[in-house]
Protein backbone atom coordinates (compact mmCIF):
# COMPACT_ATOMS: atom_id res chain seq x y z
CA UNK A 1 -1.02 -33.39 2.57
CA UNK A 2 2.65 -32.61 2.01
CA UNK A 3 3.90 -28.83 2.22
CA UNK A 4 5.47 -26.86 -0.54
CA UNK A 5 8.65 -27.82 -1.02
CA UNK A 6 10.76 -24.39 -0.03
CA UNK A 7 13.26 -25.35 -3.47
CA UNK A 8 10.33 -25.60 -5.74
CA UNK A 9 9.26 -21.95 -4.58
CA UNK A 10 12.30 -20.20 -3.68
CA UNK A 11 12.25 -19.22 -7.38
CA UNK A 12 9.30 -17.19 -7.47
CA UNK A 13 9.71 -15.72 -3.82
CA UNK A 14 10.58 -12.39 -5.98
CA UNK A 15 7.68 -12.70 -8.33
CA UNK A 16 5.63 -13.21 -5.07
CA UNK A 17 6.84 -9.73 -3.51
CA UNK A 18 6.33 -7.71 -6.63
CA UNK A 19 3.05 -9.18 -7.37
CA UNK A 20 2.22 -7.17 -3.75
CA UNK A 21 3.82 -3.75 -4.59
CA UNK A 22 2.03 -3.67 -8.12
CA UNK A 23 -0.35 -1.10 -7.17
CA UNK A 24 1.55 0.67 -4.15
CA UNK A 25 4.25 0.51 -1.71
CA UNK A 26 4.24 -2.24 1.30
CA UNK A 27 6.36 -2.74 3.94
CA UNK A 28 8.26 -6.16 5.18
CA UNK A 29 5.55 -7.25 7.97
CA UNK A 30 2.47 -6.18 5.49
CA UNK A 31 4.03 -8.27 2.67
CA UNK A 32 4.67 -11.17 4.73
CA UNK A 33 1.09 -11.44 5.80
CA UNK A 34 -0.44 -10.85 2.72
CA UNK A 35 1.50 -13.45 1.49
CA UNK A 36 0.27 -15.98 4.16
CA UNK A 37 -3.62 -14.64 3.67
CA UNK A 38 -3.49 -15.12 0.00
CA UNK A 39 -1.66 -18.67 0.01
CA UNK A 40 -4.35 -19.87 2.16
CA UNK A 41 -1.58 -19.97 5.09
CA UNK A 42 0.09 -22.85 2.44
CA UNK A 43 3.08 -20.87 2.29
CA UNK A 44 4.32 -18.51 5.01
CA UNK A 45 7.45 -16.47 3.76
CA UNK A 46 10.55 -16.73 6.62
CA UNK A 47 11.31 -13.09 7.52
CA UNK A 48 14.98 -13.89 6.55
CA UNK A 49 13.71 -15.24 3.40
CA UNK A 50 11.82 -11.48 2.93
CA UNK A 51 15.03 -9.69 3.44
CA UNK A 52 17.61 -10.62 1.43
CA UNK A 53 14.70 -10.99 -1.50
CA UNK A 54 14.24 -7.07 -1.00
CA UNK A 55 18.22 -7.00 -0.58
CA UNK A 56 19.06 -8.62 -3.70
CA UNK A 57 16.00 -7.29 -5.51
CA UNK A 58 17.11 -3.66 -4.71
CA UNK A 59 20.51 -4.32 -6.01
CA UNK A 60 19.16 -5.59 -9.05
CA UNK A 61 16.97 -2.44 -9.60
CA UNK A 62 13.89 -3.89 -9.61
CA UNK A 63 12.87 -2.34 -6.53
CA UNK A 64 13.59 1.11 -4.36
CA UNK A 65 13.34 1.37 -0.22
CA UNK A 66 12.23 4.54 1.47
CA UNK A 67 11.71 5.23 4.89
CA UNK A 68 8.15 6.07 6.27
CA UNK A 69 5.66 5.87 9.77
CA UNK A 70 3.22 3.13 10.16
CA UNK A 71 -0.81 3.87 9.78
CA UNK A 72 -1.76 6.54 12.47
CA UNK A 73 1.59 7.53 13.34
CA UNK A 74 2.90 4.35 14.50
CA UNK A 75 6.35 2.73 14.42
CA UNK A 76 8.96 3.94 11.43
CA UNK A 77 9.69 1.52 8.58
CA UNK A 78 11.01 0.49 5.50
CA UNK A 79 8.55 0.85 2.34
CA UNK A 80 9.18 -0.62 -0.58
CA UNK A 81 8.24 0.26 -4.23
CA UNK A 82 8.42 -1.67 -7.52
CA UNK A 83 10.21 -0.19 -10.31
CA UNK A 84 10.05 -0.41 -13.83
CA UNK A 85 12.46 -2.55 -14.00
CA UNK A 86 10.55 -4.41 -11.32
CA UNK A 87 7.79 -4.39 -13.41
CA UNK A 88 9.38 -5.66 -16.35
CA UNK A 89 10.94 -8.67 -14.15
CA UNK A 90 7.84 -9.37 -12.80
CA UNK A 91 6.53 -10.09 -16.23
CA UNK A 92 9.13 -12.26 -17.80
CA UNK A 93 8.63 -14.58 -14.45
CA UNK A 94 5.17 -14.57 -15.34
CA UNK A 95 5.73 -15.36 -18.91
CA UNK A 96 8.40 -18.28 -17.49
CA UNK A 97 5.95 -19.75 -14.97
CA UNK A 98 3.61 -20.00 -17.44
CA UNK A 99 5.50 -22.31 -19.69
CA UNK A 100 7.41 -23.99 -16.69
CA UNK A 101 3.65 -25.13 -15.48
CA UNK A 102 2.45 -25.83 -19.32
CA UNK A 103 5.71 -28.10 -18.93
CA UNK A 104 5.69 -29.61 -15.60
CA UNK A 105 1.68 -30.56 -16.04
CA UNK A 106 2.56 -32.85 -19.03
CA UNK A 107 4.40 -34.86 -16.14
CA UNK A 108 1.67 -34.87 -13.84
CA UNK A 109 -0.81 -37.93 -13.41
CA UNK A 110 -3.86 -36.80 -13.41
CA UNK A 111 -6.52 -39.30 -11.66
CA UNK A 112 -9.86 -40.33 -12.54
């Protein structure tokens, strides 16, 4: 079975991450794996990849950083939180994956 082509979901890396900070704040090695868990390990997210999506994404607004301690007082790190403006990006891309997969599917052979 081949992969998932890393063009075809570079686009919705973004939607991906926001989906995950919906109902509360995350951190980079949290997001990652939840990623990986709820792809079915299909698509693992390059920490790189993770980085400059929170870079750009905090730029761009949709997003905010804030420092805090791991569970039980462990290691410091870099939360993340969605923002309005997150949450309003988040649902155009849903809104535009929807019709780019009502689209793409009219291309698609489906067997017997």
């Amino acid at each position: 079975m081949a992969g998932i082509s890393s063009d075809i979901i570079r686009g919705y890396n973004d939607t991906m991450i926001l989906y995950l900070l919906l109902d509360k704040p995350s951190y980079g090695y949290e997001i990652s794996k939840q990623i990986k868990a709820l792809s079915n390990e299909k698509y693992i997210m390059k920490e790189t990849t993770l980085y400059s999506a929170f870079t750009r994404m905090e730029k761009n607004g949709y997003i905010t950083s804030f420092p805090g301690v791991g569970d039980n007082g462990g290691k410091k790190r870099t939360y993340y939180s969605i923002t309005d403006a997150g949450r309003e990006y988040y649902k155009a891309r849903c809104e535009e994956w929807a019709l780019t997969k009502e689209v793409v599917e009219q291309f698609i052979k489906k067997e017997n």
